[in-house]
C-alpha atoms as a PDB file:
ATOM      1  CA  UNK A   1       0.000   0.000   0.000  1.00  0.00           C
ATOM      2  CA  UNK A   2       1.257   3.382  -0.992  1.00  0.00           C
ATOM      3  CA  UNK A   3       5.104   1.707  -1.143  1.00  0.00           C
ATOM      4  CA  UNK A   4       5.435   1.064   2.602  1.00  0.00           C
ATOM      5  CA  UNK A   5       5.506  -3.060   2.208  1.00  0.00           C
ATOM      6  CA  UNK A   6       1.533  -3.102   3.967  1.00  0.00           C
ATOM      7  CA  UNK A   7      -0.729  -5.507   2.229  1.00  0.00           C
ATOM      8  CA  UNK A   8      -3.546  -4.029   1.067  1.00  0.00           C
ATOM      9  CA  UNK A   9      -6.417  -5.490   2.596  1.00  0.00           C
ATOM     10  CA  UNK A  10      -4.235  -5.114   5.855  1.00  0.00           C
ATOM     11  CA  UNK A  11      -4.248  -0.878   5.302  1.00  0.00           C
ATOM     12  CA  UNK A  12      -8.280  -1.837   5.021  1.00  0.00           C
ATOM     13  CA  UNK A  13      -8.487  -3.516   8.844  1.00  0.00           C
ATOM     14  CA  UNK A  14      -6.452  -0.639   9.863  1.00  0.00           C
ATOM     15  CA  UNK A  15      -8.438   1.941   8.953  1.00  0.00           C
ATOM     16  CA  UNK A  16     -11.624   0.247   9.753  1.00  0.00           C
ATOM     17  CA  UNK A  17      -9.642  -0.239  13.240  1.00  0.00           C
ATOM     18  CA  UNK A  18      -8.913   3.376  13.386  1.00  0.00           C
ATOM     19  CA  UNK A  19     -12.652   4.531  12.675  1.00  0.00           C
ATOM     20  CA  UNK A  20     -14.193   2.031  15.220  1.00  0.00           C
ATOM     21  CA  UNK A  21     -11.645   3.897  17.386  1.00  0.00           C
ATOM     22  CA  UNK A  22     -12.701   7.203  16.652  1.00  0.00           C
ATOM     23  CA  UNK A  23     -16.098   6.849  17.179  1.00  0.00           C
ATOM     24  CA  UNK A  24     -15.682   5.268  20.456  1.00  0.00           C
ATOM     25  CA  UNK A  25     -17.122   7.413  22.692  1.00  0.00           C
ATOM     26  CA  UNK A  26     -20.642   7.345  20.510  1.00  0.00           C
ATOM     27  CA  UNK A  27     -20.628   3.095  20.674  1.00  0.00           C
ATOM     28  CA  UNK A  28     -20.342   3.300  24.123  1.00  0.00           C
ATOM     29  CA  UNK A  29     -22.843   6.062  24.939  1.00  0.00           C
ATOM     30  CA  UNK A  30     -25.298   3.924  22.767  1.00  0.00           C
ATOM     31  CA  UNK A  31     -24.524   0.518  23.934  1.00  0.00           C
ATOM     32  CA  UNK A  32     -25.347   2.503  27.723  1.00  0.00           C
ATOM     33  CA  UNK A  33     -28.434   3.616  26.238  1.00  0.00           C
ATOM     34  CA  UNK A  34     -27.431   7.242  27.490  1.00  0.00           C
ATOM     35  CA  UNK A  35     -30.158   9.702  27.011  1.00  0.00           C
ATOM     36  CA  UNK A  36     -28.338  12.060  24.827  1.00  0.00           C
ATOM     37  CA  UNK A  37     -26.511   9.391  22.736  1.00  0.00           C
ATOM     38  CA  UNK A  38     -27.385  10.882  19.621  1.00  0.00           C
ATOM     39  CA  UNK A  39     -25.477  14.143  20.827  1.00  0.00           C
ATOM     40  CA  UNK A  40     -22.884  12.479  21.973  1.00  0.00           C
ATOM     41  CA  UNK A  41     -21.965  11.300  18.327  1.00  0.00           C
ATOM     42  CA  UNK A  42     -22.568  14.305  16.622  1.00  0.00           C
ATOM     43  CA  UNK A  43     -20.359  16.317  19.195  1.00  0.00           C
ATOM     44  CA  UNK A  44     -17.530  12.943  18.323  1.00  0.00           C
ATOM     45  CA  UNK A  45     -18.616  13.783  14.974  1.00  0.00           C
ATOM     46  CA  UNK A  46     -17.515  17.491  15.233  1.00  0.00           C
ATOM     47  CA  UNK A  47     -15.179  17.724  18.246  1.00  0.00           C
ATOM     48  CA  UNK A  48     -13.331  14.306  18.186  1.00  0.00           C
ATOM     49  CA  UNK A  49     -10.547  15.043  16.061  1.00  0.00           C
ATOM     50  CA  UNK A  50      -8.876  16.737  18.594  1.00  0.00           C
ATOM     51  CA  UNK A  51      -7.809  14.745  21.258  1.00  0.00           C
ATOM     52  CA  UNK A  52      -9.375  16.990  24.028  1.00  0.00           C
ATOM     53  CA  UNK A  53     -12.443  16.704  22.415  1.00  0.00           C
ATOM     54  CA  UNK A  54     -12.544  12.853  21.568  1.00  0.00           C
ATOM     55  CA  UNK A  55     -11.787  12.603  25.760  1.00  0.00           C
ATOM     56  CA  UNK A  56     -14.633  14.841  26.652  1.00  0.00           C
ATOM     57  CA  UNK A  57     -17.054  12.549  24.921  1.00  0.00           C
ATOM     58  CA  UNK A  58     -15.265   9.819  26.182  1.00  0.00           C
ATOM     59  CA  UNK A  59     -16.505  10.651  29.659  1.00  0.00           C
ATOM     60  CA  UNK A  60     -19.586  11.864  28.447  1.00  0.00           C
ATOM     61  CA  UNK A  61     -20.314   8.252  27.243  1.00  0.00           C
ATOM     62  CA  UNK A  62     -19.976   6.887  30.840  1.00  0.00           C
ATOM     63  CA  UNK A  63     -21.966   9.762  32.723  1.00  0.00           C
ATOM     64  CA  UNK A  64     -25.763  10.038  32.431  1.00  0.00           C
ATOM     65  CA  UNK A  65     -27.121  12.369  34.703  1.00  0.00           C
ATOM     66  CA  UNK A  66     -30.934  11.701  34.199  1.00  0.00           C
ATOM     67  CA  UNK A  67     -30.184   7.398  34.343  1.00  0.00           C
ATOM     68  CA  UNK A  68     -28.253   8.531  37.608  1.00  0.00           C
ATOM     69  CA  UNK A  69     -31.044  10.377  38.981  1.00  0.00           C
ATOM     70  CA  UNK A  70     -33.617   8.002  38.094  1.00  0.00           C
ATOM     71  CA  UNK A  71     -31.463   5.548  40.354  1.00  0.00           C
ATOM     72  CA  UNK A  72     -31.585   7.628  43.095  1.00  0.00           C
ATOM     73  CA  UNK A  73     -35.304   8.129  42.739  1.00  0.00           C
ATOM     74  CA  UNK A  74     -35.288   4.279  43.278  1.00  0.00           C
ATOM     75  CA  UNK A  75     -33.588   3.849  45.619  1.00  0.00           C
END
């Protein structure tokens, strides 16, 4: 690929790897069923190039404030 001695279909895993990687945060928030999931991606979508911005959804995945209050609630 490109004259660097990587099969091709290799380069293809990679950047599939590296895609899955970027959108991270968004998997997670969804697979959490967090109640702004959809915000969450579109904010990776923008924002998550940089790396401060790919973290801050990162912990935005794992924190739901309404879920958490609704467990208090129970509780």
């Amino acid at each position: 690929m490109f004259g660097l001695g990587i099969p091709e279909g290799f380069g293809l895993i990679i950047l599939f790897a590296l895609f899955v990687l970027y959108f991270l945060p968004a998997v997670i928030a969804k697979s959490n069923k967090h109640s702004a999931a959809g915000a969450v991606f579109f904010i990776n979508l923008l924002v998550g190039w940089t790396f401060l911005g790919w973290i801050a959804c990162l912990v935005w995945a794992f924190v739901d404030s309404k879920k958490n209050k609704a467990d208090i609630r129970q509780q």
